[in-house]
N, C-alpha and C. Protein backbone atom coordinates (compact mmCIF):
# COMPACT_ATOMS: atom_id res chain seq x y z
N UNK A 1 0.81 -1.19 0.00
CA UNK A 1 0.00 0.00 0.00
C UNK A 1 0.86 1.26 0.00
N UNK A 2 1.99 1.07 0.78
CA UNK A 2 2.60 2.53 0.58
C UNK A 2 3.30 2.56 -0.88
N UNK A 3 3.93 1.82 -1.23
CA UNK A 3 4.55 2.12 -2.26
C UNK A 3 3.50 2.66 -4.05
N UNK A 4 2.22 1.91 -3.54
CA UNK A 4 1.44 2.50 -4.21
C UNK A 4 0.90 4.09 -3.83
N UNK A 5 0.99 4.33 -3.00
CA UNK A 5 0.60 5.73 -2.52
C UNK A 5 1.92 6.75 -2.74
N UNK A 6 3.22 6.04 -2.77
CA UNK A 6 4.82 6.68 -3.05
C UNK A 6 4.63 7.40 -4.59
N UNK A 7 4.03 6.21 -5.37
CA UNK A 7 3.99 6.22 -6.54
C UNK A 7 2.93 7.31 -7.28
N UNK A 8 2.09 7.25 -6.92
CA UNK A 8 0.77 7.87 -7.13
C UNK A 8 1.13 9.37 -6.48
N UNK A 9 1.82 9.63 -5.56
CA UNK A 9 2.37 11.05 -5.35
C UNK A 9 3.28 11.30 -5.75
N UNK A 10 4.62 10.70 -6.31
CA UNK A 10 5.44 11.01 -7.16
C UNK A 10 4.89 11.57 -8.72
N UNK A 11 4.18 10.61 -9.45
CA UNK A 11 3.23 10.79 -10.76
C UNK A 11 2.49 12.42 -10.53
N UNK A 12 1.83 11.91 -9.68
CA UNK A 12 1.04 13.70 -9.55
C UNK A 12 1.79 14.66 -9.36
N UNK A 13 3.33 14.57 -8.78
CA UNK A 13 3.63 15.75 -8.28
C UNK A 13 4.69 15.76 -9.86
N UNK A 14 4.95 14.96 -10.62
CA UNK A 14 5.61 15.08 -12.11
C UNK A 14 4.99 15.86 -12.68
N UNK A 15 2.72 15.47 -12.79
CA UNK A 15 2.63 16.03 -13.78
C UNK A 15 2.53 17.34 -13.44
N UNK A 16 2.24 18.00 -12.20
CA UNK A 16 1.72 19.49 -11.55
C UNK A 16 3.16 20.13 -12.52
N UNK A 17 4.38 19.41 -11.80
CA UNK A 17 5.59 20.24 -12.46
C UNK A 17 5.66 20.39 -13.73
N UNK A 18 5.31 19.13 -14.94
CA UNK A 18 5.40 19.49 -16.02
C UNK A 18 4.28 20.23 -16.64
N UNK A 19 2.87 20.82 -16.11
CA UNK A 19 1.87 20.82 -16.48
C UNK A 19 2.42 22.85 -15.99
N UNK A 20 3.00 23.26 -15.26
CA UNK A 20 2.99 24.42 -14.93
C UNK A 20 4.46 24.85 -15.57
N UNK A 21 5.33 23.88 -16.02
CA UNK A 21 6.48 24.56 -16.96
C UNK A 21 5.78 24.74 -18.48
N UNK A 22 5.01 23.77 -18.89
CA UNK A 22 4.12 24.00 -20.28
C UNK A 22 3.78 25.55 -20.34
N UNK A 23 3.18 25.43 -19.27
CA UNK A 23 2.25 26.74 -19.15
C UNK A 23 3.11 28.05 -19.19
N UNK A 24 3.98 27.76 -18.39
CA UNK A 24 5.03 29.23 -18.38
C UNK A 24 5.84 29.33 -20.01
N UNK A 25 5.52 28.68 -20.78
CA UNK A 25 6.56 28.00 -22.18
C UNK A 25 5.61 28.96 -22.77
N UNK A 26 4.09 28.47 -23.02
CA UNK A 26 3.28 29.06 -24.00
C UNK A 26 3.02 30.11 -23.33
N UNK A 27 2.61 31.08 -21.83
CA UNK A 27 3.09 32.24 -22.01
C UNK A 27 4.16 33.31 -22.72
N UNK A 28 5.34 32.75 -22.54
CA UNK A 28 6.12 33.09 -23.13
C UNK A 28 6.35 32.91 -24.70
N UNK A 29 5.75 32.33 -25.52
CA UNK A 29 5.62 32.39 -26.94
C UNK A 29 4.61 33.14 -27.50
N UNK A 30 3.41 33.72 -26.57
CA UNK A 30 2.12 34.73 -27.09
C UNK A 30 2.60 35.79 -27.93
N UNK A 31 1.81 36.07 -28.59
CA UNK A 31 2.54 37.58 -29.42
C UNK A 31 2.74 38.75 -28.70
N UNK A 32 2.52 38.89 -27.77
CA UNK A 32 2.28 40.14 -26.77
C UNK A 32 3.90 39.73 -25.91
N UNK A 33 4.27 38.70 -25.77
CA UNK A 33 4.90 38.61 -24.83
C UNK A 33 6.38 38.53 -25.61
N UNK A 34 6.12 38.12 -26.72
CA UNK A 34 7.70 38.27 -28.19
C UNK A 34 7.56 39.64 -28.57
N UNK A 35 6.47 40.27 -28.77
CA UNK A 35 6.76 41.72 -29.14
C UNK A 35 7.25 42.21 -28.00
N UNK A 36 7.16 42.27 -26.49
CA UNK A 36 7.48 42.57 -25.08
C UNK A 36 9.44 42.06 -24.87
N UNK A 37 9.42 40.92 -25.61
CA UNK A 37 10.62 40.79 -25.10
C UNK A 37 12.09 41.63 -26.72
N UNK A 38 10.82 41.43 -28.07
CA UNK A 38 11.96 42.29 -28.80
C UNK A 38 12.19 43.54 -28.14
N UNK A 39 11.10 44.33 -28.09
CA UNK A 39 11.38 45.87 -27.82
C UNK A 39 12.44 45.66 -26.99
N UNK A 40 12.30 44.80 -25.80
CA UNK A 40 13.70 44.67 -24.67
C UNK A 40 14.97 44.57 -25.36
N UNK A 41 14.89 43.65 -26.03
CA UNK A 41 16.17 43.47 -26.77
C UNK A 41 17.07 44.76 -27.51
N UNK A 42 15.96 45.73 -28.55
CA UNK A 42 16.19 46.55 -29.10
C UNK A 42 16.31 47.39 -27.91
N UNK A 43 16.37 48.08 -27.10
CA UNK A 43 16.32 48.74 -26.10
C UNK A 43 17.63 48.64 -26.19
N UNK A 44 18.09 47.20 -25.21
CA UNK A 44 19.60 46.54 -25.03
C UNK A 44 20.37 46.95 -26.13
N UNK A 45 19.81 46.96 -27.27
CA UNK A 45 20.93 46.53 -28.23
C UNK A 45 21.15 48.43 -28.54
N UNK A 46 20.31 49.06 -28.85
CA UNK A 46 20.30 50.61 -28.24
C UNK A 46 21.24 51.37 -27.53
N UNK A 47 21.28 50.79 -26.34
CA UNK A 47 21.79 51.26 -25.33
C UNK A 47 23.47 50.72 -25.48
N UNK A 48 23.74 49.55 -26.15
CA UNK A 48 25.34 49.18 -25.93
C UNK A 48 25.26 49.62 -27.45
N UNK A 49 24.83 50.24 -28.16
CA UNK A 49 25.41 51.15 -29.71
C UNK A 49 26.06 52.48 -29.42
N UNK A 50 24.90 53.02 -28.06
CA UNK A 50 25.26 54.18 -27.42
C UNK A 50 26.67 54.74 -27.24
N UNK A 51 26.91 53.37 -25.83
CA UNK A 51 28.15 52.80 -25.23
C UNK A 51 29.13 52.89 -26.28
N UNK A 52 29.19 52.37 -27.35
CA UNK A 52 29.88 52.07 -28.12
C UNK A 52 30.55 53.26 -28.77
N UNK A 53 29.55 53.99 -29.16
CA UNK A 53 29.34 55.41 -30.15
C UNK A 53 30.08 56.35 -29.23
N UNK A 54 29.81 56.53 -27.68
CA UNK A 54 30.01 57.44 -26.69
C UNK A 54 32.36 57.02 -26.49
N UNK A 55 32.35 55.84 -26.60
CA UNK A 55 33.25 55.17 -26.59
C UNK A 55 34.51 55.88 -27.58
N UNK A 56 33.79 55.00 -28.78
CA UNK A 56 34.77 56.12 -30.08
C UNK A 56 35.01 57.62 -30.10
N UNK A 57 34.08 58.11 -29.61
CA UNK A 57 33.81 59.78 -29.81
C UNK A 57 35.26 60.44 -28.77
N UNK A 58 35.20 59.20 -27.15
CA UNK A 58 35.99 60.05 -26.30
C UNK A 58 37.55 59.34 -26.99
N UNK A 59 37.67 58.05 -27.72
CA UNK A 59 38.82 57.90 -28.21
C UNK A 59 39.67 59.04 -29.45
N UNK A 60 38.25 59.25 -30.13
CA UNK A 60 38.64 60.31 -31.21
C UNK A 60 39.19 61.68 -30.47
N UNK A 61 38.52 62.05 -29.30
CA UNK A 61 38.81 63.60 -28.52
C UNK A 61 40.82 62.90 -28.41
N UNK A 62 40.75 62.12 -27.50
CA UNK A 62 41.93 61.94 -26.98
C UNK A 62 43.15 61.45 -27.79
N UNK A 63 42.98 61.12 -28.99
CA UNK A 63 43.66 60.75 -30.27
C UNK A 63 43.96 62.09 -31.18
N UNK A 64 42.89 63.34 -31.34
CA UNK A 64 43.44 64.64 -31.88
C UNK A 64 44.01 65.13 -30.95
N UNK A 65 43.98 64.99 -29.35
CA UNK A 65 45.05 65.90 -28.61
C UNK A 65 46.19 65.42 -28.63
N UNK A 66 46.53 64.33 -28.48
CA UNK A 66 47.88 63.44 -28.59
C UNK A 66 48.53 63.86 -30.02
N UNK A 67 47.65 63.94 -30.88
CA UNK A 67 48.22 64.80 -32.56
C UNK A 67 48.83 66.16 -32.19
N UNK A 68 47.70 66.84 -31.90
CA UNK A 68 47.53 68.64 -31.83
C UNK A 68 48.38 68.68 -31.34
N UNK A 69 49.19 67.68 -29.95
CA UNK A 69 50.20 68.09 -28.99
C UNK A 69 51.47 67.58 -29.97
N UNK A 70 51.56 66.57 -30.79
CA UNK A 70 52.40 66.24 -31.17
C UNK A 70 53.12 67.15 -32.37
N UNK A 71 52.08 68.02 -33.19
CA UNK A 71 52.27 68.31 -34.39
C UNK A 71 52.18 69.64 -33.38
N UNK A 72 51.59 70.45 -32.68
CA UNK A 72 52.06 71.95 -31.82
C UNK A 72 50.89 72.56 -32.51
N UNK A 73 49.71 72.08 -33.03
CA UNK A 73 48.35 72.59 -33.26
C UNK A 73 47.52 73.01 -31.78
N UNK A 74 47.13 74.14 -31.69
CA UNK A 74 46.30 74.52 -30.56
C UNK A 74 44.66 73.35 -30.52
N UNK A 75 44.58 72.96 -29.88
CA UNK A 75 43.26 72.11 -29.47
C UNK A 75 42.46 73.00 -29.60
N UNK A 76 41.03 72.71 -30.10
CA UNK A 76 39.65 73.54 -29.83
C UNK A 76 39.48 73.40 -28.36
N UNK A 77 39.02 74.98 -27.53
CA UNK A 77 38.30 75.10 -26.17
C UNK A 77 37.53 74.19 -26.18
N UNK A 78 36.31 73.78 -26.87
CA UNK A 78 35.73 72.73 -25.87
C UNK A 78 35.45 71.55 -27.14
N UNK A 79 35.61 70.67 -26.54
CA UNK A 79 35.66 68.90 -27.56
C UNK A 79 34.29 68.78 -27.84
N UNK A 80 33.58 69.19 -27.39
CA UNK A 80 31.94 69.15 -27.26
C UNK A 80 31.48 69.75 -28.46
N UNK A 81 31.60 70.48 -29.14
CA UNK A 81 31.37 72.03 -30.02
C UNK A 81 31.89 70.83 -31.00
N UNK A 82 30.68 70.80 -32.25
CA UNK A 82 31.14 70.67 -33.52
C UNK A 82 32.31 71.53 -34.13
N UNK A 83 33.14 70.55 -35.07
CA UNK A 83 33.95 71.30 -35.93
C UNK A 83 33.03 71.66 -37.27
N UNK A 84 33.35 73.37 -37.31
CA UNK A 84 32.80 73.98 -38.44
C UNK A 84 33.17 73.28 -39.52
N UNK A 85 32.73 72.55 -40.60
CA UNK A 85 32.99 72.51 -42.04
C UNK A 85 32.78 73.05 -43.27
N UNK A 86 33.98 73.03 -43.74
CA UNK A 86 34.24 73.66 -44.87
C UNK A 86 34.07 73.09 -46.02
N UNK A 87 33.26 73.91 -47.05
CA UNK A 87 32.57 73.44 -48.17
C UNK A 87 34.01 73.91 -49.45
N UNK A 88 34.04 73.14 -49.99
CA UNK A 88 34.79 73.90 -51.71
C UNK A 88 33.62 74.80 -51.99
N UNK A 89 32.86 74.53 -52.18
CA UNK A 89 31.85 75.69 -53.43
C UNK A 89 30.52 75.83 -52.27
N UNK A 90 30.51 77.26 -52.44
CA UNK A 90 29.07 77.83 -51.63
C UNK A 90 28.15 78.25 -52.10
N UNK A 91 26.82 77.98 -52.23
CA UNK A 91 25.73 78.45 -53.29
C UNK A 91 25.44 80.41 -52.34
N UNK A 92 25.78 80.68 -52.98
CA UNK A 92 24.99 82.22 -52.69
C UNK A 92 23.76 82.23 -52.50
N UNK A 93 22.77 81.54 -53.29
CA UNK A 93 21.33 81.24 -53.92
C UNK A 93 21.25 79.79 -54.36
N UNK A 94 20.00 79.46 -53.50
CA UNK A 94 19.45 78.21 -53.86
C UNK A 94 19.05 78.40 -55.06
N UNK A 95 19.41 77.06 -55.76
CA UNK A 95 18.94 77.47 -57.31
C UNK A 95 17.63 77.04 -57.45
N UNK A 96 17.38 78.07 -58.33
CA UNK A 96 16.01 77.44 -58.94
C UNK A 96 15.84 76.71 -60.20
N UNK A 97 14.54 75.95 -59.93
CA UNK A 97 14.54 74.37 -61.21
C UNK A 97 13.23 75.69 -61.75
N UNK A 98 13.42 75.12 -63.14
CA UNK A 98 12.50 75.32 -64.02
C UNK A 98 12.10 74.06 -64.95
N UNK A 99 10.73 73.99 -64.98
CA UNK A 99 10.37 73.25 -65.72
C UNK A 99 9.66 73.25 -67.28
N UNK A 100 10.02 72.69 -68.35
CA UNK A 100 9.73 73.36 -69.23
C UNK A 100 8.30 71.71 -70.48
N UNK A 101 7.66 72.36 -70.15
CA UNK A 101 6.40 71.57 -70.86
C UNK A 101 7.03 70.52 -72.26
N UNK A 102 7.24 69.41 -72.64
CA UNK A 102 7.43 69.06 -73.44
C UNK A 102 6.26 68.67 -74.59
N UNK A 103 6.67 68.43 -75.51
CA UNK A 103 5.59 67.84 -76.38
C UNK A 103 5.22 66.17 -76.65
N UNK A 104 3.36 66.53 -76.58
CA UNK A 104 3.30 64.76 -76.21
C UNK A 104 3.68 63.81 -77.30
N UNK A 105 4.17 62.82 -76.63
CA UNK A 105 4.31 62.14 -77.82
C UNK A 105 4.06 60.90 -77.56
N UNK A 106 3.27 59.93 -77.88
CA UNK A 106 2.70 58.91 -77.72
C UNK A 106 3.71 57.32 -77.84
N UNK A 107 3.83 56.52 -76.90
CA UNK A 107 4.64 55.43 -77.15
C UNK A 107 4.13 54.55 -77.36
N UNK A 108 2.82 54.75 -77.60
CA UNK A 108 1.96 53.56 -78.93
C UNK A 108 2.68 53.04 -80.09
N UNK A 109 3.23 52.01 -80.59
CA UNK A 109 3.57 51.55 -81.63
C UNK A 109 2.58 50.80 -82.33
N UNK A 110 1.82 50.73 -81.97
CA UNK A 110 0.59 50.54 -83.06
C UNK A 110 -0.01 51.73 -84.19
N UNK A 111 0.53 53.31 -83.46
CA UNK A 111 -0.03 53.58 -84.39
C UNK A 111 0.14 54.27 -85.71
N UNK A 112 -0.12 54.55 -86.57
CA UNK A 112 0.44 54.83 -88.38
C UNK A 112 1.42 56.40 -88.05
N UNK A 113 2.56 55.74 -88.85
CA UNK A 113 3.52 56.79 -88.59
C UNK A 113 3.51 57.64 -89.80
């Protein structure tokens, strides 16, 4: 008798466990809950591009001063402040388009030339 009663509570207490990992599985595959976990991801993946971006920017500051100092170029006051760029050619005036009406001409080849 006990070992039938060992048994019979072992079995039940298998399926409770496998019957409530199912369940947490197909929560987690709902569409609500994959759109919930991309955005997370993209977030993550966001945030270490940042890192990354923020990364290069302070290598680039500290790579033109090591130059500027090397070559005896004065550094810009603040690293923060875009560098102005310089164009070859400057429009004075946005140009203006004109458009000029053509004549129709039909790309029918069917018909008598």
């Amino acid at each position: 008798m006990f070992r039938r009663t060992f048994w019979f509570t072992a079995g039940a207490a298998a399926g409770v466990w496998a019957t409530t990992k199912v369940n947490r599985k197909l929560r987690q595959l709902t569409p609500e809950s994959l759109a919930a976990q991309a955005a997370d991801k993209a977030i993550e993946t966001g945030h270490k591009l940042k890192d990354f971006a923020l990364d290069v920017r302070a290598g680039m500051v500290r790579r033109e001063a090591e130059l500027g100092g090397a070559l005896g170029l004065q550094a810009p006051a603040d690293p923060e402040l875009p560098v102005q760029r310089l164009y070859a050619v400057e429009a004075s005036e946005p140009a203006v388009t004109t458009y000029r009406k053509l004549p129709y001409k039909s790309n029918n080849r069917n018909e008598d030339h």
